[in-house]
Structures are given as C-alpha cells and as structure tokens.
Protein backbone atom coordinates (compact mmCIF):
# COMPACT_ATOMS: atom_id res chain seq x y z
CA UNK A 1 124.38 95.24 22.39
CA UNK A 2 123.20 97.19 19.32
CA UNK A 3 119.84 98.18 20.28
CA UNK A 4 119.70 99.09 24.11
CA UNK A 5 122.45 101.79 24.69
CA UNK A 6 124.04 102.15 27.74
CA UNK A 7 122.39 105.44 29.07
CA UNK A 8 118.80 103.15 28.56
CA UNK A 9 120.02 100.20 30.08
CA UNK A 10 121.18 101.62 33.07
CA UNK A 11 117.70 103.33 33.62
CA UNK A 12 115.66 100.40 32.76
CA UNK A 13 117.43 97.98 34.76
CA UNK A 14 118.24 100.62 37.76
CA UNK A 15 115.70 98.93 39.88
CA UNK A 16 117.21 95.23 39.00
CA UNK A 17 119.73 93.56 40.08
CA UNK A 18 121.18 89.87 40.72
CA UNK A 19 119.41 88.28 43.49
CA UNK A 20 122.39 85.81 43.97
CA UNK A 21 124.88 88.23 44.68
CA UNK A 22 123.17 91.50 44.69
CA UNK A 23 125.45 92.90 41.89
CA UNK A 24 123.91 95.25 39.06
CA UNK A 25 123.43 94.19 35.87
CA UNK A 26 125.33 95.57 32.96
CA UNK A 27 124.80 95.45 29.10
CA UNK A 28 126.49 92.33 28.86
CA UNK A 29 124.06 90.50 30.96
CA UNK A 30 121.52 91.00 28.46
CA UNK A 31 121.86 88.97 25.25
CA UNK A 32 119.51 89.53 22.40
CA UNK A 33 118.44 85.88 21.34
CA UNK A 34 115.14 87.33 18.76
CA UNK A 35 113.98 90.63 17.32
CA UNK A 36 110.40 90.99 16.05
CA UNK A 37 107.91 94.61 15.92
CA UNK A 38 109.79 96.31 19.16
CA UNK A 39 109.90 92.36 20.88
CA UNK A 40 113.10 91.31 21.88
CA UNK A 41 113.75 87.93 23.46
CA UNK A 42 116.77 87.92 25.73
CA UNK A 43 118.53 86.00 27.57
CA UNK A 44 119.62 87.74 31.19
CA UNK A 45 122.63 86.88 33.38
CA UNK A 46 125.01 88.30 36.14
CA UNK A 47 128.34 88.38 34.53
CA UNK A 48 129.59 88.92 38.05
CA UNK A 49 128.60 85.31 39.83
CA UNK A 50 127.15 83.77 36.51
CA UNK A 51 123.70 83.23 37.91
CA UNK A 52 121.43 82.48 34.60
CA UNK A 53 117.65 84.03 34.88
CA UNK A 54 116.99 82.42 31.56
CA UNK A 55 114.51 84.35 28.94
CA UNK A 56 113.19 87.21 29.23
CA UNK A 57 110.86 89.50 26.94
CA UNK A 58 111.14 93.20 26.40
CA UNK A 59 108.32 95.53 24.78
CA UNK A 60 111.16 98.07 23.58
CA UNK A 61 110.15 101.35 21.84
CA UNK A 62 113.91 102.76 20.38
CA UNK A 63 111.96 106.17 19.42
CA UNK A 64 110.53 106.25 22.78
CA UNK A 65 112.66 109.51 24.08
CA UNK A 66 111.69 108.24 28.06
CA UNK A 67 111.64 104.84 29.78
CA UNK A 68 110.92 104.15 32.95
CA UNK A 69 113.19 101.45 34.55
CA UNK A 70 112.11 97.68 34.89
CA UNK A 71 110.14 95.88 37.45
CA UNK A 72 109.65 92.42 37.81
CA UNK A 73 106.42 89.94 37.12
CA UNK A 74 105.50 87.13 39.68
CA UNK A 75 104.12 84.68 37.56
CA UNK A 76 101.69 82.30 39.50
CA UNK A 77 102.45 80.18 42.29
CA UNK A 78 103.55 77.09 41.98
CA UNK A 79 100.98 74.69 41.45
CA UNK A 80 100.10 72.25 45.08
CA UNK A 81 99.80 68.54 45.58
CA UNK A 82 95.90 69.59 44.97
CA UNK A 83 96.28 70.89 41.67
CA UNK A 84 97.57 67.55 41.04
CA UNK A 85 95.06 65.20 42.24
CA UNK A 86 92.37 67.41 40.68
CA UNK A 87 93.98 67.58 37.11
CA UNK A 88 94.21 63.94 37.50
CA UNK A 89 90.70 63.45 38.37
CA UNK A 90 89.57 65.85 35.55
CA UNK A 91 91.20 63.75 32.77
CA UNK A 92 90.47 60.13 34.04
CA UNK A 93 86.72 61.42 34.10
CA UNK A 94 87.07 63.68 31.08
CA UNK A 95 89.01 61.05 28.53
C-alpha cells in the first residue's frame, strides 16, 4: 500500500471493522485494484478470518492534510417478490 499510509488508514477505517469476526482492518485488507483523478477501486478483506467485502470505492485526496474516518453506505433494499411481478408486467406490456 503506496498511497494510503498507515497513520491515514488507521483514521479512516477507525470506525470499520470486520463484521464476521469483529477484528480491525489493517492496510493489508485494502488492495488497490484501479487508480484514476483521486478514485481508487479496492478490494477490502479481513486478513484475520478472510471474510471478502468485495469492491469498494474511495474519493481519496493525498494533499488533503485531515480525513475524517469512514462510514458505511446502505445501498437499497433488496428488491421484493413485488418488484418482480411488476417489472414483469411492465415489459410484457411495454415490448
């Protein structure tokens, strides 16, 4: 890990940690997969239990002299037996 140094990752991901087996993450968790403008695309995992949280992106500023640590995103919920049957209706009328 080139880009993140320890002191940074320690403060961003101070509010993380495995939800498997409650262990903190360290800079070898992170793996940087792509680099683009400040974007990195990484892949994140507990090198304690192995759990694998797949991709992630980080927004990361390196002149940025303060960070505030990491939270995590809900996406959506997952989508119902409703969603479904409505999709389904929407392209048998709609094609």
């Amino acid at each position: 890990m080139t880009i993140v140094n320890e002191k940074e990752f320690k403060l961003l991901f101070s509010e993380l940690c495995c939800s498997k087996c409650r262990n903190d993450f360290t800079t070898e968790s992170l793996e940087i997969m792509e680099q683009q403008n400040g974007i990195l695309i990484c892949r994140l995992s507990c090198k304690k239990c192995g759990a694998d949280f797949g991709d992630i992106v980080l927004k990361y500023n390196q002149n940025t002299k303060m960070h505030t640590p990491l939270e995590v995103i809900e996406g959506p919920p997952p989508i119902s037996t409703d969603d479904v049957l409505n999709a389904h209706e929407f392209i048998k009328k709609n094609l």
